[in-house]
N, C-alpha and C. Protein backbone atom coordinates (compact mmCIF):
# COMPACT_ATOMS: atom_id res chain seq x y z
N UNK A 1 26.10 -34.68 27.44
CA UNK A 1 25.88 -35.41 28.68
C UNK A 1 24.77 -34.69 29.43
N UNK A 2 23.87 -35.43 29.90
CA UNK A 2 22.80 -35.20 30.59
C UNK A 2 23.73 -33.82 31.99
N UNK A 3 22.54 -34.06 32.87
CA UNK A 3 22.48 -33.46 34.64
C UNK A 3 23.80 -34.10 35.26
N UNK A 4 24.51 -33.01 35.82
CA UNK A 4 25.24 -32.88 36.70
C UNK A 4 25.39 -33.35 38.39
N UNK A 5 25.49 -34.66 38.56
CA UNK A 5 25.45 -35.49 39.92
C UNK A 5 26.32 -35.29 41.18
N UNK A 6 25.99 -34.67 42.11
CA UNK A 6 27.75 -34.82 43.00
C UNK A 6 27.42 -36.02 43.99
N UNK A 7 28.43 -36.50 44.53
CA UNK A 7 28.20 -37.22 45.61
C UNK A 7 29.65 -37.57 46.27
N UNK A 8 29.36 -36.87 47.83
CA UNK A 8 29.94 -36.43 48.75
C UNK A 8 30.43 -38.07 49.32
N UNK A 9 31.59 -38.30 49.26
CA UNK A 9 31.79 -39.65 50.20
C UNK A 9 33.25 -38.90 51.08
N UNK A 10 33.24 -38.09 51.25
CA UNK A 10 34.53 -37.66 52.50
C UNK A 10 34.55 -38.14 53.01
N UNK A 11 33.13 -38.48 54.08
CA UNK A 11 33.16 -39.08 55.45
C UNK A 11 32.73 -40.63 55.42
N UNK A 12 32.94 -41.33 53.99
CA UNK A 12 32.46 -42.65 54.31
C UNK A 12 33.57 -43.48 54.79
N UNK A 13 33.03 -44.61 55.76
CA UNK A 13 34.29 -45.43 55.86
C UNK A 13 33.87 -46.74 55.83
N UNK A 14 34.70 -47.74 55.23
CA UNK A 14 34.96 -49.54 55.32
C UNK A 14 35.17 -50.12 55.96
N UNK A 15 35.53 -50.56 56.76
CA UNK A 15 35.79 -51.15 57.47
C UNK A 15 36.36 -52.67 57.36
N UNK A 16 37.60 -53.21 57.89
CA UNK A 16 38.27 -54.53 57.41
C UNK A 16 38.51 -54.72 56.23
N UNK A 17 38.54 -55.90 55.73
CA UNK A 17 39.00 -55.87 54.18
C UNK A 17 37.99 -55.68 53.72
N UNK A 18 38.43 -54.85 52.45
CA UNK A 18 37.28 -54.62 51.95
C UNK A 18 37.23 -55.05 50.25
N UNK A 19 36.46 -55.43 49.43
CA UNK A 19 36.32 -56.03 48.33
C UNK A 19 35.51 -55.04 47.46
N UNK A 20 36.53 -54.68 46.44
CA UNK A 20 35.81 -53.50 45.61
C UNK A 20 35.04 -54.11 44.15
N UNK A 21 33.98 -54.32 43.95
CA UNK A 21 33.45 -54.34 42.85
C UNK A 21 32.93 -54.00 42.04
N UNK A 22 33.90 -53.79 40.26
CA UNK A 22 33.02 -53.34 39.37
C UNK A 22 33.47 -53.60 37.89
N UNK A 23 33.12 -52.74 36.88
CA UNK A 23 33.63 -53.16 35.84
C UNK A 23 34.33 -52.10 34.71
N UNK A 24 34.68 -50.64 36.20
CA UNK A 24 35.57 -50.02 35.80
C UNK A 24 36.17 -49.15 37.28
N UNK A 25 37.72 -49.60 37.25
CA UNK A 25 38.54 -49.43 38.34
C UNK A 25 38.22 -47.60 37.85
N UNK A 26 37.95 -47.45 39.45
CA UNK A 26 37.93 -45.53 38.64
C UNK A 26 38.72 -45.14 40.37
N UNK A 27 39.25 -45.76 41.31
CA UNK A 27 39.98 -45.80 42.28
C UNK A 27 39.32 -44.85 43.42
N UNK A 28 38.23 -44.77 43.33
CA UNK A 28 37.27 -44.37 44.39
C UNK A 28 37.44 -44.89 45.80
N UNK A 29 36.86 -46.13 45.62
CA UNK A 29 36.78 -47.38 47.11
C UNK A 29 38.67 -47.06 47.41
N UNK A 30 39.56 -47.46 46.75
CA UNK A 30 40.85 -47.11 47.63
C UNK A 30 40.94 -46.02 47.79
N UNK A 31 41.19 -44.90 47.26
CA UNK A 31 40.84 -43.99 47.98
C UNK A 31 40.56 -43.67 49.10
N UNK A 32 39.19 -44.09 49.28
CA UNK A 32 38.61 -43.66 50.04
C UNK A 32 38.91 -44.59 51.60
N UNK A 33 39.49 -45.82 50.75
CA UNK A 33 40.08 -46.74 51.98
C UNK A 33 41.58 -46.32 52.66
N UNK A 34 42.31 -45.87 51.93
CA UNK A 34 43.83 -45.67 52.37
C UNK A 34 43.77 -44.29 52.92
N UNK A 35 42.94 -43.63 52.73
CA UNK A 35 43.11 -42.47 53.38
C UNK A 35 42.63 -42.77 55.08
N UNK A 36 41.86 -43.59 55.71
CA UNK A 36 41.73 -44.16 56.79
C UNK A 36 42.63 -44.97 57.04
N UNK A 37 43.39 -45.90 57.10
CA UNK A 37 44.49 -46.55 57.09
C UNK A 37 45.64 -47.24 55.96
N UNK A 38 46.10 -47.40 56.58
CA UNK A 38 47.22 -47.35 54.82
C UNK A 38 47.36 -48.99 54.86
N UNK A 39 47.00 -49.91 55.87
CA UNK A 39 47.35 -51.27 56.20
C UNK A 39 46.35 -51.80 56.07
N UNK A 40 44.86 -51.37 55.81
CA UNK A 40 43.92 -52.04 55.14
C UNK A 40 44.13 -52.76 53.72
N UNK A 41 43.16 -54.31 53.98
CA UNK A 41 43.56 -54.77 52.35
C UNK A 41 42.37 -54.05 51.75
N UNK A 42 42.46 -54.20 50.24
CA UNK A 42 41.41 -53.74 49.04
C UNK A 42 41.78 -54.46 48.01
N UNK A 43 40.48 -55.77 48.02
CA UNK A 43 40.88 -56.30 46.64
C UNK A 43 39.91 -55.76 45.44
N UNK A 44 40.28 -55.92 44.02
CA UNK A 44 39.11 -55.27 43.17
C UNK A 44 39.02 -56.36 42.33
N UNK A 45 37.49 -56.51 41.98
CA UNK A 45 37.26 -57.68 41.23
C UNK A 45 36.61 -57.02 39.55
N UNK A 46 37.17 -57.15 38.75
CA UNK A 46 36.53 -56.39 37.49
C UNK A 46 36.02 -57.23 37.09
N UNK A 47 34.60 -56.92 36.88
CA UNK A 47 33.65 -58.27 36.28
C UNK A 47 33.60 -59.55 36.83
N UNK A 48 33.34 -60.48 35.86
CA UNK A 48 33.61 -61.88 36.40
C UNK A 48 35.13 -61.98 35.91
N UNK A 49 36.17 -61.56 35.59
CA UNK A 49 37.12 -62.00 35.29
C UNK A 49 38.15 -62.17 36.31
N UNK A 50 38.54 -61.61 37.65
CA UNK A 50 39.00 -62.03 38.42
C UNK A 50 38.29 -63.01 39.53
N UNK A 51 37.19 -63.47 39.52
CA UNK A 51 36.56 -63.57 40.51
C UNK A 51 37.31 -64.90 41.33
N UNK A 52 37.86 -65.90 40.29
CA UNK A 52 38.45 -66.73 40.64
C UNK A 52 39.11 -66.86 41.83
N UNK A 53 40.20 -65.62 42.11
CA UNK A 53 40.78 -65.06 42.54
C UNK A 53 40.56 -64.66 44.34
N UNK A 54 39.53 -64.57 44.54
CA UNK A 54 38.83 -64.07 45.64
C UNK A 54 38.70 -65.04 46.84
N UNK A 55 39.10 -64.82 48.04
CA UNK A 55 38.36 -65.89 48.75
C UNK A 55 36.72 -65.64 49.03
N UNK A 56 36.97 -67.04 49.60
CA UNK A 56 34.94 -66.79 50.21
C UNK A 56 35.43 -66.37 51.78
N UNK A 57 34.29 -65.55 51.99
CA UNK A 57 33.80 -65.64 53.82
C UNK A 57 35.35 -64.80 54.35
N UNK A 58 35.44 -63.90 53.38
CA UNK A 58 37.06 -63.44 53.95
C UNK A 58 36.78 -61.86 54.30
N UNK A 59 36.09 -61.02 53.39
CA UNK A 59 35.44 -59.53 53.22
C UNK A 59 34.62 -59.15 54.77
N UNK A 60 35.19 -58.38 55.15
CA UNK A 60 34.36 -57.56 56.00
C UNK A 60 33.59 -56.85 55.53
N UNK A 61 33.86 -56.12 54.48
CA UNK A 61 33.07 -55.03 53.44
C UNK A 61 33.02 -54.94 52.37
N UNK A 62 31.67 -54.76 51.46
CA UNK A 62 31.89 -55.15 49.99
C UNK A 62 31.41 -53.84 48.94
N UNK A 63 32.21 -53.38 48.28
CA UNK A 63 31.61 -51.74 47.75
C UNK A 63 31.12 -52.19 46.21
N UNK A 64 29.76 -52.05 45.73
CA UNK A 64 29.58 -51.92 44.30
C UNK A 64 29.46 -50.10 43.89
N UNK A 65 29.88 -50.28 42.98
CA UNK A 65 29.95 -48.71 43.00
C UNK A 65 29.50 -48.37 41.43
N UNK A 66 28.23 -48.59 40.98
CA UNK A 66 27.77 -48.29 39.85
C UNK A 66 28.07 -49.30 38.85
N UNK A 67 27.82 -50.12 38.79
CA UNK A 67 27.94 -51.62 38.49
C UNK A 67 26.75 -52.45 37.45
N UNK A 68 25.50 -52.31 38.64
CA UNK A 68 24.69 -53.19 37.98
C UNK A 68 23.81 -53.04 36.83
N UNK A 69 24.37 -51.81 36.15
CA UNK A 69 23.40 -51.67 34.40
C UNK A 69 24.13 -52.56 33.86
N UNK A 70 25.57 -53.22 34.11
CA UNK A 70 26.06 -54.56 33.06
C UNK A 70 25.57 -55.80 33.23
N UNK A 71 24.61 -55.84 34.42
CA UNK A 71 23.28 -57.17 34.26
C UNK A 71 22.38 -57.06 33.35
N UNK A 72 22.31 -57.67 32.52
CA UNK A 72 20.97 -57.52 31.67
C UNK A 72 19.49 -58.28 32.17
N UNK A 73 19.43 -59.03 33.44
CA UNK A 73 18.69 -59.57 33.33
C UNK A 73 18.36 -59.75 35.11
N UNK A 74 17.16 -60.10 35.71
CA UNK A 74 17.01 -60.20 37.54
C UNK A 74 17.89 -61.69 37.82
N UNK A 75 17.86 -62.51 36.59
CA UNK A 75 18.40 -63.59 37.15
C UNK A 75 20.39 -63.38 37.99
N UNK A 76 20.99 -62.63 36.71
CA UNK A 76 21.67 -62.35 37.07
C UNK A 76 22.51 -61.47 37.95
N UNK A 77 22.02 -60.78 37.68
CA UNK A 77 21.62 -59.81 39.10
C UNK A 77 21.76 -60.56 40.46
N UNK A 78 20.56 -61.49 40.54
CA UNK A 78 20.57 -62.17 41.72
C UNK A 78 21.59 -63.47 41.65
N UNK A 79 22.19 -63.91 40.99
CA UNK A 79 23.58 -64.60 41.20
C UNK A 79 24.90 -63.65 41.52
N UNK A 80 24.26 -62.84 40.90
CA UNK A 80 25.46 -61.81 41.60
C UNK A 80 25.36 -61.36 43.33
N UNK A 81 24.56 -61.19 43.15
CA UNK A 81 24.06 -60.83 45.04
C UNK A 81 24.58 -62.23 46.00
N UNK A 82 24.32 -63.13 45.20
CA UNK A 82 24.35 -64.56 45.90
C UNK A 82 26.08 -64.75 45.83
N UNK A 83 27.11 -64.26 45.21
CA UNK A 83 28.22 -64.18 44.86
C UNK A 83 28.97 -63.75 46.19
N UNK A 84 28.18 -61.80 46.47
CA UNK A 84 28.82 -61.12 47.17
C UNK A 84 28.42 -61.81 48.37
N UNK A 85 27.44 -62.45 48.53
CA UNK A 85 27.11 -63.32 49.82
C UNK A 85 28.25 -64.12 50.56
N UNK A 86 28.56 -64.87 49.24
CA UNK A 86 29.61 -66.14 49.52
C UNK A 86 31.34 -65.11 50.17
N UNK A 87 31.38 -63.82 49.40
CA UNK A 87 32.99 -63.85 49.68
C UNK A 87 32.95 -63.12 50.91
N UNK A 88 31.89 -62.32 51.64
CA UNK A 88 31.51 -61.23 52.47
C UNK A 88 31.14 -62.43 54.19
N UNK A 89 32.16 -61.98 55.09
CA UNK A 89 32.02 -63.02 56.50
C UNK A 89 30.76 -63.07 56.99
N UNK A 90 30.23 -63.53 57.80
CA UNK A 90 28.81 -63.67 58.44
C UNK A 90 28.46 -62.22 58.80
N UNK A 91 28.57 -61.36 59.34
CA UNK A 91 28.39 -60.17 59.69
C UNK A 91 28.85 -59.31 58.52
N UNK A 92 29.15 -59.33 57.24
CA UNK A 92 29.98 -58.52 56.42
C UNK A 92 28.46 -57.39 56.04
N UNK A 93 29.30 -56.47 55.38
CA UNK A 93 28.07 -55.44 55.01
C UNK A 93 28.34 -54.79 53.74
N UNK A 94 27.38 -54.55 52.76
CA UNK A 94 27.75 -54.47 51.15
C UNK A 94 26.95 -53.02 51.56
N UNK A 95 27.77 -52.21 51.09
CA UNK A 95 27.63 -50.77 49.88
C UNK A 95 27.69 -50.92 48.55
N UNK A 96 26.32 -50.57 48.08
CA UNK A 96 26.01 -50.15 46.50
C UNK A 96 25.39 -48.46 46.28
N UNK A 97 25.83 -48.11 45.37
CA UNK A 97 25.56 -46.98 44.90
C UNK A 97 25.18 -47.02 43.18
N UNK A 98 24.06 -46.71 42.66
CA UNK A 98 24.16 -46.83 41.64
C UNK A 98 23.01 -46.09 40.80
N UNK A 99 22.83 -46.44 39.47
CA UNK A 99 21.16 -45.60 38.76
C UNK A 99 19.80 -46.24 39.21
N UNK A 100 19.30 -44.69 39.52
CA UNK A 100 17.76 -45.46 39.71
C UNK A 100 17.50 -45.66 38.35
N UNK A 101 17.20 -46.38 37.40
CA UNK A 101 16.82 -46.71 35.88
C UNK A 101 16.22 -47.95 35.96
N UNK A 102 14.82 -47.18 35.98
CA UNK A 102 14.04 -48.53 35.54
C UNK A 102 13.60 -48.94 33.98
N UNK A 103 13.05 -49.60 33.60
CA UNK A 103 12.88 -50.10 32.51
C UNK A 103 12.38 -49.22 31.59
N UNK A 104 12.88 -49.18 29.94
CA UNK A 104 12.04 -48.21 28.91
C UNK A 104 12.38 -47.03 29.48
N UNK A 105 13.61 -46.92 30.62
CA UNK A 105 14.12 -45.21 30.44
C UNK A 105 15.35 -45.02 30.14
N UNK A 106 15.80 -44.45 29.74
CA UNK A 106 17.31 -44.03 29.56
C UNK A 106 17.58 -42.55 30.37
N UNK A 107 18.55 -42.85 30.99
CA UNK A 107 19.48 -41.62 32.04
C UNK A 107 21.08 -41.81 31.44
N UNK A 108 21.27 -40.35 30.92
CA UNK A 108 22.53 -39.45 31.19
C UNK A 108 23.03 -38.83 32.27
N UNK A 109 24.12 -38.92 32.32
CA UNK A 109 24.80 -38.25 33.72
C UNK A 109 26.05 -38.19 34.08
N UNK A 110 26.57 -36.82 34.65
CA UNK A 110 27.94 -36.90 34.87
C UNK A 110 27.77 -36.68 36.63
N UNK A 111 28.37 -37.45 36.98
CA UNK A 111 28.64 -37.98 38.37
C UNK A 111 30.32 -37.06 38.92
N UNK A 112 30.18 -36.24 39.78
CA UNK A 112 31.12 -35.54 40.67
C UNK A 112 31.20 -36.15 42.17
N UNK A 113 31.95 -37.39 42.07
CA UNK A 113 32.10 -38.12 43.22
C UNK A 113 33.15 -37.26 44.38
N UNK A 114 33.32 -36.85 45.06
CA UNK A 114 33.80 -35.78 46.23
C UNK A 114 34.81 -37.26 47.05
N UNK A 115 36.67 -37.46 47.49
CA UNK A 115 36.83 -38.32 47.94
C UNK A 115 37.56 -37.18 48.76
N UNK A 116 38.41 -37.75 50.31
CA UNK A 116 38.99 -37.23 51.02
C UNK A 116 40.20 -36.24 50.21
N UNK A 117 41.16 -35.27 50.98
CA UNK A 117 41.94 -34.83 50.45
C UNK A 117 41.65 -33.84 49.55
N UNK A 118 39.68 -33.55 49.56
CA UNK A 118 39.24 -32.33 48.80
C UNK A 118 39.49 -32.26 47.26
N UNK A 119 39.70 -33.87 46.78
CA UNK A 119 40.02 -33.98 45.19
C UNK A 119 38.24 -34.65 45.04
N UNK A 120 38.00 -34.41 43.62
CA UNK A 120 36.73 -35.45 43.13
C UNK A 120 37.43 -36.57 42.27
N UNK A 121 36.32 -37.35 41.65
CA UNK A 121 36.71 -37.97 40.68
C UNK A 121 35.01 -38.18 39.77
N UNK A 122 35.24 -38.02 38.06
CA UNK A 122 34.12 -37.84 37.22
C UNK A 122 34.23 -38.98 37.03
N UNK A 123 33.03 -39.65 37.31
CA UNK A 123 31.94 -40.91 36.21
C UNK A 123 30.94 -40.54 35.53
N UNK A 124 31.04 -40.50 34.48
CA UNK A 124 29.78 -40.45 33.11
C UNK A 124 29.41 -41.81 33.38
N UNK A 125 27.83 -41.77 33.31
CA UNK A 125 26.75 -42.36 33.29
C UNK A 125 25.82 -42.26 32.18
N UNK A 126 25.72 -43.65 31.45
CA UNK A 126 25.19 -43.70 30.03
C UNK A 126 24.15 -44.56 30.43
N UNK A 127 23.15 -45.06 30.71
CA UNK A 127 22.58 -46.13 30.99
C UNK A 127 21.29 -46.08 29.50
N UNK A 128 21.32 -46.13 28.39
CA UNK A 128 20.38 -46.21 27.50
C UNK A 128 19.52 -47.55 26.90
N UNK A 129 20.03 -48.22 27.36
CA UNK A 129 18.96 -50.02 27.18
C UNK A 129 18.09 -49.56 28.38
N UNK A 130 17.08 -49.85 27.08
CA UNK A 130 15.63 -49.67 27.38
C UNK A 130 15.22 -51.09 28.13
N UNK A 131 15.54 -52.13 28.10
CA UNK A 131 15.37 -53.58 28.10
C UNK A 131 15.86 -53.47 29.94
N UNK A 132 17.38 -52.66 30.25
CA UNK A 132 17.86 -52.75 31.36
C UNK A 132 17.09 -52.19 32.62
N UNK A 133 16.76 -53.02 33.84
CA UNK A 133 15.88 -52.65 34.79
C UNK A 133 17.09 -52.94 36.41
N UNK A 134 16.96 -51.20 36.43
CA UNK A 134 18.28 -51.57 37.60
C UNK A 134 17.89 -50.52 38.53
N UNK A 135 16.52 -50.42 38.47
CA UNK A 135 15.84 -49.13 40.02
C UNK A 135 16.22 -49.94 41.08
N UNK A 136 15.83 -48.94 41.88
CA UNK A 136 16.19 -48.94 43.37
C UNK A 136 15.12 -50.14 43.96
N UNK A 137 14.56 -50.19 43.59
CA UNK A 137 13.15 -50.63 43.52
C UNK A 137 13.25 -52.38 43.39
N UNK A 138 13.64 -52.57 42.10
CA UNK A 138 14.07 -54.12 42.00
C UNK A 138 15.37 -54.18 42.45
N UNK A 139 16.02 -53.56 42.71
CA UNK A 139 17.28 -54.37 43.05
C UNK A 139 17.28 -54.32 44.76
N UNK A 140 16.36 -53.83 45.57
CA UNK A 140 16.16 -53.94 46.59
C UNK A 140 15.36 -54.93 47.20
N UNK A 141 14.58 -55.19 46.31
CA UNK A 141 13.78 -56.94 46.03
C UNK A 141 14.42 -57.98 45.91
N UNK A 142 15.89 -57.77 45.36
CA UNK A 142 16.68 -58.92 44.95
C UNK A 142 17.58 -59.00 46.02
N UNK A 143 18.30 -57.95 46.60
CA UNK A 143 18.64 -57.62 47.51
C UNK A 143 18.22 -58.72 48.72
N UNK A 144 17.17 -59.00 48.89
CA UNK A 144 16.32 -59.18 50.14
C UNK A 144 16.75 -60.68 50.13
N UNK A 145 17.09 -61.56 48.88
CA UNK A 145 17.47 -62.74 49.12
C UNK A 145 18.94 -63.17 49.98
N UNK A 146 19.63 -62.66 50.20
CA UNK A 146 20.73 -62.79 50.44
C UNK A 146 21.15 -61.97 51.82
N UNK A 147 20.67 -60.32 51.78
CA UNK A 147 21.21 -59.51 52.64
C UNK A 147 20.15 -59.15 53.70
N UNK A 148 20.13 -58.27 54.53
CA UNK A 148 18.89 -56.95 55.42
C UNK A 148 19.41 -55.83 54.81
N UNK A 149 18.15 -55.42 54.85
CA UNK A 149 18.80 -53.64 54.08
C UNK A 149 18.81 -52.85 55.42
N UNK A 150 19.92 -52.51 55.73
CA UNK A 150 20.00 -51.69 56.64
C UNK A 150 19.35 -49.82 56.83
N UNK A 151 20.40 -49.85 55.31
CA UNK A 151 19.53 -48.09 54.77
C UNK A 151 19.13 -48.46 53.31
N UNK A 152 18.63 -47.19 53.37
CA UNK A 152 17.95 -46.99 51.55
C UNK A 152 18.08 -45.37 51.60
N UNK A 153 18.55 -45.26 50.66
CA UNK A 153 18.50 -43.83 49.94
C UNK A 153 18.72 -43.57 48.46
N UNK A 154 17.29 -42.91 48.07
CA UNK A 154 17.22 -42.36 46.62
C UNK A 154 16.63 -40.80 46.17
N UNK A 155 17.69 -40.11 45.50
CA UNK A 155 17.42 -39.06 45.19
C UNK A 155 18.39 -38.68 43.57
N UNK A 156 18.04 -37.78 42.94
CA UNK A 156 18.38 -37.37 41.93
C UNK A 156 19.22 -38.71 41.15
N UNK A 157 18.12 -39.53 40.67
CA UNK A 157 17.97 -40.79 40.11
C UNK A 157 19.43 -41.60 40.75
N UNK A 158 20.06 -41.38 41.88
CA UNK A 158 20.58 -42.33 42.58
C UNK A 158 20.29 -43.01 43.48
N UNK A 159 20.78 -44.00 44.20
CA UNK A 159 20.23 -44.22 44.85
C UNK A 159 21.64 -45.55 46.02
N UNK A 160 21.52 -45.30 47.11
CA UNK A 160 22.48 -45.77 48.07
C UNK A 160 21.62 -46.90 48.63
N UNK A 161 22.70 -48.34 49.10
CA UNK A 161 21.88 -49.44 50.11
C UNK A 161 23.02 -49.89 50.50
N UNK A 162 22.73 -49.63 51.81
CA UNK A 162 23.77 -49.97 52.77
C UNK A 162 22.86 -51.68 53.30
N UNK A 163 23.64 -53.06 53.51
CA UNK A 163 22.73 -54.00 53.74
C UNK A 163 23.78 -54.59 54.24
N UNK A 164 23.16 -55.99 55.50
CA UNK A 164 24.49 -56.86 56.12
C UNK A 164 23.99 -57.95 55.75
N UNK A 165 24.97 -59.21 55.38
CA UNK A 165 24.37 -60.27 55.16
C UNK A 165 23.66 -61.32 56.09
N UNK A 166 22.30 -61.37 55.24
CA UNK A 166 21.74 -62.64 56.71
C UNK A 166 22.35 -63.35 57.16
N UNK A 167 21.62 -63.49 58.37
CA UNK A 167 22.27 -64.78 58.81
C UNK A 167 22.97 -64.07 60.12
N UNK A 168 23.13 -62.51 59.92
CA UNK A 168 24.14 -62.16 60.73
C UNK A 168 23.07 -61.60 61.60
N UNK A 169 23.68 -60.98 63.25
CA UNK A 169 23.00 -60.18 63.79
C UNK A 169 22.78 -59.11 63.04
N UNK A 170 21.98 -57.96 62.92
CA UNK A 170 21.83 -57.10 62.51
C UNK A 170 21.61 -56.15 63.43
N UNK A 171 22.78 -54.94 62.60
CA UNK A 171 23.64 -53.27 63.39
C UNK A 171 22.44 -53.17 63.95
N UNK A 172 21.67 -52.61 63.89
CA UNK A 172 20.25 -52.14 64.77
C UNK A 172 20.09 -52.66 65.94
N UNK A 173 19.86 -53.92 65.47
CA UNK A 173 19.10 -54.78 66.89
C UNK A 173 20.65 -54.42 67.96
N UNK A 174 21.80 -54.73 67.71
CA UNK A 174 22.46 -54.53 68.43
C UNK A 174 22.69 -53.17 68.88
N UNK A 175 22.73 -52.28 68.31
CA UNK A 175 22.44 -50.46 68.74
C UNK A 175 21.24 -50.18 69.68
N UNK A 176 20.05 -50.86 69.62
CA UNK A 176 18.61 -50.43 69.97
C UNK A 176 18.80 -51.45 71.44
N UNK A 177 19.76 -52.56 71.14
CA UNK A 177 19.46 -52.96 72.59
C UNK A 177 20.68 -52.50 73.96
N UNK A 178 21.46 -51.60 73.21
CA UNK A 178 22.43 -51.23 74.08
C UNK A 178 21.67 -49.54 74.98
């Protein structure tokens, strides 16, 4: 296994229900949700196979959490964005965390995710399709159809986007005018 990743989420928090998505439950997002209240919901959607399942316009908060190398393609990708659109309320706000890996590279990696309660939890990171294009870069382009990017952060080929869905006011304007 490649370089050694940590990433500190002690102090992150969700807010309302929150909708966990990915296509391996590694119990991070609860975690990290029940340790702030124990009466918060957390639904988890693995793949498209529960999606059925989900309401629309119900999510206050939507977590991808290393997810999108199982798109093979921008189209899908961006039906997926258009997805988290539909189940996330007018004001809702999506957290992704995932590989900067752009195209014709392959990244190894073991990921030391840090959750409350001073425990971690390990994700190995294989991303080797050369074909797969999932930088920070395009998916922040794709991003742009659906959401505002609120933050961006990329370092040691990760990379964080905190974004609220259009349509909504956006955190800023309301911070900057108070």
């Amino acid at each position: 296994m490649g370089k050694e990743i940590f990433i500190n989420l002690e102090k992150e928090v969700f807010i309302g229900n929150v909708l966990d998505i990915g296509f391996e439950n590694n119990g991070i997002v609860y975690d990290l949700c029940k340790n702030i209240d124990d009466n918060i919901t957390i639904d988890y959607i693995n793949g498209n196979v529960d999606k059925n399942r989900i309401e629309k316009n119900y999510y206050d908060s939507c977590v991808v959490f290393f997810s999108l190398l199982e798109f093979k393609t921008k189209r899908s990708k961006l039906n997926f964005f258009k997805e988290i659109s539909e189940y996330i309320r007018k004001d809702g706000i999506l957290y992704l965390w995932d590989v900067d890996k752009p195209r014709f590279k392959s990244i190894s990696m073991k990921l030391k995710v840090f959750v409350p309660n001073r425990k971690y939890k390990v994700v190995p990171i294989n991303a080797r399709n050369p074909l797969i294009d999932a930088s920070c870069k395009n998916t922040g382009r794709l991003l742009q159809s659906y959401f505002n990017i609120i933050d961006l952060k990329c370092s040691d080929n990760i990379y964080y986007i905190k974004a609220q869905k259009k349509g909504s006011f956006l955190i800023g304007d309301i911070i900057s005018s108070n």
